[in-house]
PDB file of N, CA and C in Angstrom:
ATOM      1  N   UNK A   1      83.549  99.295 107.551  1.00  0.00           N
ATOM      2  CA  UNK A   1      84.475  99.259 108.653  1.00  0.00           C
ATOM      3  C   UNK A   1      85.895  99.154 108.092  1.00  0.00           C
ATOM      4  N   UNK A   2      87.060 100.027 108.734  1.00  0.00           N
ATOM      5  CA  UNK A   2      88.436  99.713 108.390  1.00  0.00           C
ATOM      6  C   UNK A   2      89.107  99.006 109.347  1.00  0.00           C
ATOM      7  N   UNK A   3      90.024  98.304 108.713  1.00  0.00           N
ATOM      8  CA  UNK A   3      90.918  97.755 109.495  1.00  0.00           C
ATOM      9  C   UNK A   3      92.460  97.618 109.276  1.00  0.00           C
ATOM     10  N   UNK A   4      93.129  98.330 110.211  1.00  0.00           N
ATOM     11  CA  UNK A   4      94.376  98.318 110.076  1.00  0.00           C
ATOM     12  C   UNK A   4      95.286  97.752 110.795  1.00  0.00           C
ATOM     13  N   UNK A   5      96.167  97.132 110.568  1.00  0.00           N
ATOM     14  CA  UNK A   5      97.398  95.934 111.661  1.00  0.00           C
ATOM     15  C   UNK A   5      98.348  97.277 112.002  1.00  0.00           C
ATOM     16  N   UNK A   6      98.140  97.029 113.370  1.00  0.00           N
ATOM     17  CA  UNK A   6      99.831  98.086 114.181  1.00  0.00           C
ATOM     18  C   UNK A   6     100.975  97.062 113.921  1.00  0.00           C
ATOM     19  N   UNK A   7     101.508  97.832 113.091  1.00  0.00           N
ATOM     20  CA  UNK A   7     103.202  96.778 112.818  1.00  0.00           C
ATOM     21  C   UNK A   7     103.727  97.299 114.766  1.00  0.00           C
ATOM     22  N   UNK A   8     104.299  95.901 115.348  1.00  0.00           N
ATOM     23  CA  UNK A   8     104.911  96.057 116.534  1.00  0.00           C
ATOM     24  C   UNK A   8     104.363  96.186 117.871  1.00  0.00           C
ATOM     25  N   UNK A   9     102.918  96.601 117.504  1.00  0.00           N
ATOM     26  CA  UNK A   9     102.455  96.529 118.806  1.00  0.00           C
ATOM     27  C   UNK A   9     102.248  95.003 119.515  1.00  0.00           C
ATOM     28  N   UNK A  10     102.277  94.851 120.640  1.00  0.00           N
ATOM     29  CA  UNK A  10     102.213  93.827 121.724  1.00  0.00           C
ATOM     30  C   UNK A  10     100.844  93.732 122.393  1.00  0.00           C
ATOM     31  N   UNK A  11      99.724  92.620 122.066  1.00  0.00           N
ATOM     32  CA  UNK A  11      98.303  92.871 123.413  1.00  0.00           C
ATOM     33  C   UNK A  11      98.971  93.072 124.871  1.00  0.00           C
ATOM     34  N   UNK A  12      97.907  93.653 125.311  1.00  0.00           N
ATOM     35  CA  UNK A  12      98.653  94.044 126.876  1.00  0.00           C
ATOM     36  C   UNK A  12      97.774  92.481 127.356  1.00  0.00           C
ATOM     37  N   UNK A  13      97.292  91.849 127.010  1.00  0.00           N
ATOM     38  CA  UNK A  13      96.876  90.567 127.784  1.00  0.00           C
ATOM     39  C   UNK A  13      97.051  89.436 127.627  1.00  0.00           C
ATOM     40  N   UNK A  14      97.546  89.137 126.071  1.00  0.00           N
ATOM     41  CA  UNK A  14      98.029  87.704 125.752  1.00  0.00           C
ATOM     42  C   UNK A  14      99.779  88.435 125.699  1.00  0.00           C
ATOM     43  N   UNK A  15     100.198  89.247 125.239  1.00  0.00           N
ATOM     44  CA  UNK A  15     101.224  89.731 124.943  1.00  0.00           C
ATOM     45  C   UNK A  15     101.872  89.233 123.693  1.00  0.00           C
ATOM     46  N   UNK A  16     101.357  88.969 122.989  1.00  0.00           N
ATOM     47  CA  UNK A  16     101.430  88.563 121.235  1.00  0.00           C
ATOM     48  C   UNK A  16     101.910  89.935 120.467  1.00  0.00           C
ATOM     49  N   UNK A  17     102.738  89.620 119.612  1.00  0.00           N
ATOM     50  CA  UNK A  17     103.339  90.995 118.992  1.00  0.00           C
ATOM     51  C   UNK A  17     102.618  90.251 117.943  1.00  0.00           C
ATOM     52  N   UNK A  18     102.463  91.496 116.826  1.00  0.00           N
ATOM     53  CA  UNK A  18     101.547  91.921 115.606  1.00  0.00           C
ATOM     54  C   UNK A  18     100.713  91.300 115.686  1.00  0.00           C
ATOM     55  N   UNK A  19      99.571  91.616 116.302  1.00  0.00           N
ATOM     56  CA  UNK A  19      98.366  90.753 116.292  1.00  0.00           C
ATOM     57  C   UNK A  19      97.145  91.234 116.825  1.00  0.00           C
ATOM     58  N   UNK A  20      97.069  92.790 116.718  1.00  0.00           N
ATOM     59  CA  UNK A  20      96.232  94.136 117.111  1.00  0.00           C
ATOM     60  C   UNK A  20      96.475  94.640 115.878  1.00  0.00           C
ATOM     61  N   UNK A  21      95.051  95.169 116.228  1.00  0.00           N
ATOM     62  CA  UNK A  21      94.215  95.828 114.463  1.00  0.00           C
ATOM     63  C   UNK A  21      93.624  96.723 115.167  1.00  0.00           C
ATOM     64  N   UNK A  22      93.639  97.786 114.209  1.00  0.00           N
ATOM     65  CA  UNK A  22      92.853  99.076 114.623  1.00  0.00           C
ATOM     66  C   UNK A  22      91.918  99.014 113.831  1.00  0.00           C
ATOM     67  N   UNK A  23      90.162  99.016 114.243  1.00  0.00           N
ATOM     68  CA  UNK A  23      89.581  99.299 113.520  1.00  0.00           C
ATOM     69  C   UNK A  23      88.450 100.442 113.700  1.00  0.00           C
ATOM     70  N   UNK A  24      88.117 101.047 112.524  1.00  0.00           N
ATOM     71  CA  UNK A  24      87.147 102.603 112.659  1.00  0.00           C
ATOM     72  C   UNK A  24      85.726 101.929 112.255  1.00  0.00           C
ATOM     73  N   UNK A  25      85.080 102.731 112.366  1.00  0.00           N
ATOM     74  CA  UNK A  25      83.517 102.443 111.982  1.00  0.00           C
ATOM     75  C   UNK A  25      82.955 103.724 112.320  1.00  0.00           C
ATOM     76  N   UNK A  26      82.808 104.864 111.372  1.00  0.00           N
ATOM     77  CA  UNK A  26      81.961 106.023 111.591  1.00  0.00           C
ATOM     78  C   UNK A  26      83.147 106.707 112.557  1.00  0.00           C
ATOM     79  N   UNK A  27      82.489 107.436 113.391  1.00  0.00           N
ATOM     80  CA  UNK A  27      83.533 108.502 114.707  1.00  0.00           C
ATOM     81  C   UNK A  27      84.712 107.396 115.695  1.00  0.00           C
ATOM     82  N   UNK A  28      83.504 106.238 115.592  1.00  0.00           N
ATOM     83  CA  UNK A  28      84.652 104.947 116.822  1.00  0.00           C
ATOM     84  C   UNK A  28      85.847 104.572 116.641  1.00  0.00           C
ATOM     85  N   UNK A  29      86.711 104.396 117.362  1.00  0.00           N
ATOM     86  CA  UNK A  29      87.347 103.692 117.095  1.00  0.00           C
ATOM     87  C   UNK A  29      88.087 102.705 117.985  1.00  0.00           C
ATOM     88  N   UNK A  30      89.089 101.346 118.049  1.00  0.00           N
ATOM     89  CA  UNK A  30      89.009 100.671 119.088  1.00  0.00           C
ATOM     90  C   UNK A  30      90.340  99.680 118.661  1.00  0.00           C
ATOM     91  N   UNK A  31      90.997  98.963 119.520  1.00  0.00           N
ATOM     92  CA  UNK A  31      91.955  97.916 119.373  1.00  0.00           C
ATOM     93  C   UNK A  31      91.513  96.681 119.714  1.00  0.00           C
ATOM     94  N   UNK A  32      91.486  95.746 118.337  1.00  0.00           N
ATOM     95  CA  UNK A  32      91.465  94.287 118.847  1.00  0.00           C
ATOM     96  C   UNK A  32      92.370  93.311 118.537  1.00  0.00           C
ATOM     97  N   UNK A  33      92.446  92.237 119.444  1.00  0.00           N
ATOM     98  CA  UNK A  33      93.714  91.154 119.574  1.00  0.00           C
ATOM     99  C   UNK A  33      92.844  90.155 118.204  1.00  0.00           C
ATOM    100  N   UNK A  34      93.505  89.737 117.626  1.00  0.00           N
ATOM    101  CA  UNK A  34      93.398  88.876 116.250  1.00  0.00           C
ATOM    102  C   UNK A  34      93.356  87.348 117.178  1.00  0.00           C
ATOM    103  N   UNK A  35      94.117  87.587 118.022  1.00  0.00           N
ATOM    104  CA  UNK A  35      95.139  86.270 119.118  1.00  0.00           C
ATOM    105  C   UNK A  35      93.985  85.511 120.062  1.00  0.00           C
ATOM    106  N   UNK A  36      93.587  86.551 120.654  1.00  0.00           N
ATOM    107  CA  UNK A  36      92.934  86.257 122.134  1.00  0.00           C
ATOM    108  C   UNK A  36      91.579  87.188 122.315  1.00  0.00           C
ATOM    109  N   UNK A  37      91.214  87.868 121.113  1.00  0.00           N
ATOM    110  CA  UNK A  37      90.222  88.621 121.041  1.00  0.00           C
ATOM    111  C   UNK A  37      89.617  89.920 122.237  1.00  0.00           C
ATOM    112  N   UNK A  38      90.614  89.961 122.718  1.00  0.00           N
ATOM    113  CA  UNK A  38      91.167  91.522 123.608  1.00  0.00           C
ATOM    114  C   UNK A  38      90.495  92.497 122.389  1.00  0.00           C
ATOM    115  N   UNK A  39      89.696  93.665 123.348  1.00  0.00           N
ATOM    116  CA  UNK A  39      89.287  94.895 122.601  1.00  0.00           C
ATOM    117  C   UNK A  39      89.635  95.694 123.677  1.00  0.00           C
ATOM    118  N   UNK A  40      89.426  97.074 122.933  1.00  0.00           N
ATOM    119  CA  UNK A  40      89.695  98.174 123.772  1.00  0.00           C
ATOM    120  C   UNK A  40      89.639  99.632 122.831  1.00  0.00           C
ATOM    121  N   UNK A  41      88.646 100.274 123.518  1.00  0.00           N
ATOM    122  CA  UNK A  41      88.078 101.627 123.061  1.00  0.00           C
ATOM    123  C   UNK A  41      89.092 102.893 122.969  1.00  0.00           C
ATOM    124  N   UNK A  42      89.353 103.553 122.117  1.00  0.00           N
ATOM    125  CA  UNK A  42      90.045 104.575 122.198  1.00  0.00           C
ATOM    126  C   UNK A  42      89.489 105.324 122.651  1.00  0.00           C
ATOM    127  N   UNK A  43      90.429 106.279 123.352  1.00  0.00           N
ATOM    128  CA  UNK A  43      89.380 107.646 124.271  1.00  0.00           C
ATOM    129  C   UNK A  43      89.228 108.836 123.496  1.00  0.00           C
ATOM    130  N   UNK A  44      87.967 108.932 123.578  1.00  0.00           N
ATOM    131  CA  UNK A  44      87.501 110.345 122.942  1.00  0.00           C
ATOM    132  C   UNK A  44      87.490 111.393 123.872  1.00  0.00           C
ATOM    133  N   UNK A  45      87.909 111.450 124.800  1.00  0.00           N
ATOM    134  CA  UNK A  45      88.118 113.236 125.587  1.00  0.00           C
ATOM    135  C   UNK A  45      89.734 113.199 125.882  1.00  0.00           C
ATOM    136  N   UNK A  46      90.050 113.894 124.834  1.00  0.00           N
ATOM    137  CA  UNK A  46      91.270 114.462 125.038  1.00  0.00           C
ATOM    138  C   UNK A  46      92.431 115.840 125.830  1.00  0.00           C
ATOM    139  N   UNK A  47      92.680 115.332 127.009  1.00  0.00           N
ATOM    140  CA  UNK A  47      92.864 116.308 127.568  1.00  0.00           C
ATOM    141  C   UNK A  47      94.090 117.747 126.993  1.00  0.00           C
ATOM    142  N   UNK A  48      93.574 118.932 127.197  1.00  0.00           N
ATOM    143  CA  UNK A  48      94.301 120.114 126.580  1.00  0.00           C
ATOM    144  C   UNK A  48      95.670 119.878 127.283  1.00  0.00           C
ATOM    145  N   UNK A  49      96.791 120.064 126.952  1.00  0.00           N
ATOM    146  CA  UNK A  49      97.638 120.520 127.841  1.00  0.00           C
ATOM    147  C   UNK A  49      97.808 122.155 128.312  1.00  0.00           C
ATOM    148  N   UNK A  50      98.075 122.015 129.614  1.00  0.00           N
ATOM    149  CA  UNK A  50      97.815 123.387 130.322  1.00  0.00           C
ATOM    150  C   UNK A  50      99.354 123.694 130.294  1.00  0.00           C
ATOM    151  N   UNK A  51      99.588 125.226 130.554  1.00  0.00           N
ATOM    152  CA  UNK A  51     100.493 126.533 130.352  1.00  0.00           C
ATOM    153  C   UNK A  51     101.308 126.114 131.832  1.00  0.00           C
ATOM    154  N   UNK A  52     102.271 126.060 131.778  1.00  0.00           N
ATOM    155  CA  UNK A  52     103.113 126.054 133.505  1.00  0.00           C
ATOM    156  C   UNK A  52     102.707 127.221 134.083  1.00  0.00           C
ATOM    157  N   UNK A  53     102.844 127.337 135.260  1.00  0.00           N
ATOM    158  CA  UNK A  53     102.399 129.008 136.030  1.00  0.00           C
ATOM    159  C   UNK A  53     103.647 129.989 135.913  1.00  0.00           C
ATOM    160  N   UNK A  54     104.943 129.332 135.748  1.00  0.00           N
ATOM    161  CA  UNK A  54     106.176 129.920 135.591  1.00  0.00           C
ATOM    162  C   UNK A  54     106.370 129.472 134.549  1.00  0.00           C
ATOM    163  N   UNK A  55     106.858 130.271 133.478  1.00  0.00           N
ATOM    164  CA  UNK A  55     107.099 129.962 132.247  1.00  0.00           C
ATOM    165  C   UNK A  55     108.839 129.243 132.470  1.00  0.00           C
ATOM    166  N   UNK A  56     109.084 128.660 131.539  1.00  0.00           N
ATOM    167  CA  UNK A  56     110.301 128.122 131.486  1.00  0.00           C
ATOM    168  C   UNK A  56     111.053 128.448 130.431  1.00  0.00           C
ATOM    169  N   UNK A  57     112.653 128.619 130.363  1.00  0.00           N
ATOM    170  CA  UNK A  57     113.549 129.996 129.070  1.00  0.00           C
ATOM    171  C   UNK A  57     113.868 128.714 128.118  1.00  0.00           C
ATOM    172  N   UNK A  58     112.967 128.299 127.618  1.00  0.00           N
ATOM    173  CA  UNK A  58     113.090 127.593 126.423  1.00  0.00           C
ATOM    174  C   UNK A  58     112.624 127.920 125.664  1.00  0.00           C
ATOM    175  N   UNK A  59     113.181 128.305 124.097  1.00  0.00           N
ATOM    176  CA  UNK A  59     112.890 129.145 123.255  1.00  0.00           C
ATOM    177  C   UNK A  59     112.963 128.714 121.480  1.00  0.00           C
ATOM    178  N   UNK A  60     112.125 129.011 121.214  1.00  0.00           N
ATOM    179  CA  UNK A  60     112.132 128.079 119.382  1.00  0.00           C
ATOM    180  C   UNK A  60     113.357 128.632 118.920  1.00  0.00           C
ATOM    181  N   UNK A  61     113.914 127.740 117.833  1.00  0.00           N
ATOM    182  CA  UNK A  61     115.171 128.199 117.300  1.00  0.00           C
ATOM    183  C   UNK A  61     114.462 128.234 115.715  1.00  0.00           C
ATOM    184  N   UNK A  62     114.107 129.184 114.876  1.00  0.00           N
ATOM    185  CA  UNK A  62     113.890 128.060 113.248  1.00  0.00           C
ATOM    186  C   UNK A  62     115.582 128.482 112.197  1.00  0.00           C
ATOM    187  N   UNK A  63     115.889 127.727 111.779  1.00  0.00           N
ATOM    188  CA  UNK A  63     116.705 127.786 111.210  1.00  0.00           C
ATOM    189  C   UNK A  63     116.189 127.573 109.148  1.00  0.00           C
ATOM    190  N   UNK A  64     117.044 128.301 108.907  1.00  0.00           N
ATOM    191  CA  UNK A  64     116.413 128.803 107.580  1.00  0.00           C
ATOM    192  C   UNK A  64     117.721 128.273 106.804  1.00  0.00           C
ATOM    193  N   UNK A  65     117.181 127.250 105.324  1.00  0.00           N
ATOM    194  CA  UNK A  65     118.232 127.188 104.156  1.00  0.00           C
ATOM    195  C   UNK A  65     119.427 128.175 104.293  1.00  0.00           C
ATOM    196  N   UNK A  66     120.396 127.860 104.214  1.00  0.00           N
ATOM    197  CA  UNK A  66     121.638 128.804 103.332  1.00  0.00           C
ATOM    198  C   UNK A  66     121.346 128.957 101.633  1.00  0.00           C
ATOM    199  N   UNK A  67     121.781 130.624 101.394  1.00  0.00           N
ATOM    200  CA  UNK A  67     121.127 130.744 100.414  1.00  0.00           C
ATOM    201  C   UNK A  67     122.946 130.454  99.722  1.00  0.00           C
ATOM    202  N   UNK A  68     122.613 129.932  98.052  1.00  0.00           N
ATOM    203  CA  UNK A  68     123.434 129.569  97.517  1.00  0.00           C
ATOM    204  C   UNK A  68     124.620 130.435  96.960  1.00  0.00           C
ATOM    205  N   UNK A  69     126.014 130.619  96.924  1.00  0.00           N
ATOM    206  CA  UNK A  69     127.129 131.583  96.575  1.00  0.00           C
ATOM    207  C   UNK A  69     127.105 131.304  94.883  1.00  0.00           C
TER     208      UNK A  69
END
């Protein structure tokens, strides 16, 4: 099992800053309070984001190095 501390995060139930750990085990994974022993499952169905029906005129810019004189 891993376990990792979120620098900054806050429990949403004791409200204790740094004191949630992320930990994995195989595919799982989940948040627990160190504090007040609060858990909570990360969600595994991640929703796609969908296409607007009207596109909107926002447009990539990439900007490329200047080449050297």
């Amino acid at each position: 099992m891993k376990r990792r501390f979120i620098a900054g995060a806050k429990c949403p139930k004791c409200e204790t800053m740094d004191r949630i750990v992320m930990l994995t085990s195989g595919d799982a994974e989940w948040i627990e309070c160190i504090e007040c022993s609060y858990s909570e499952n990360r969600p595994t169905h991640v929703e796609e984001p969908t296409e607007p029906a009207v596109p909107d005129e926002v447009g990539v810019i990439q900007f490329k190095p200047r080449q050297p004189k």
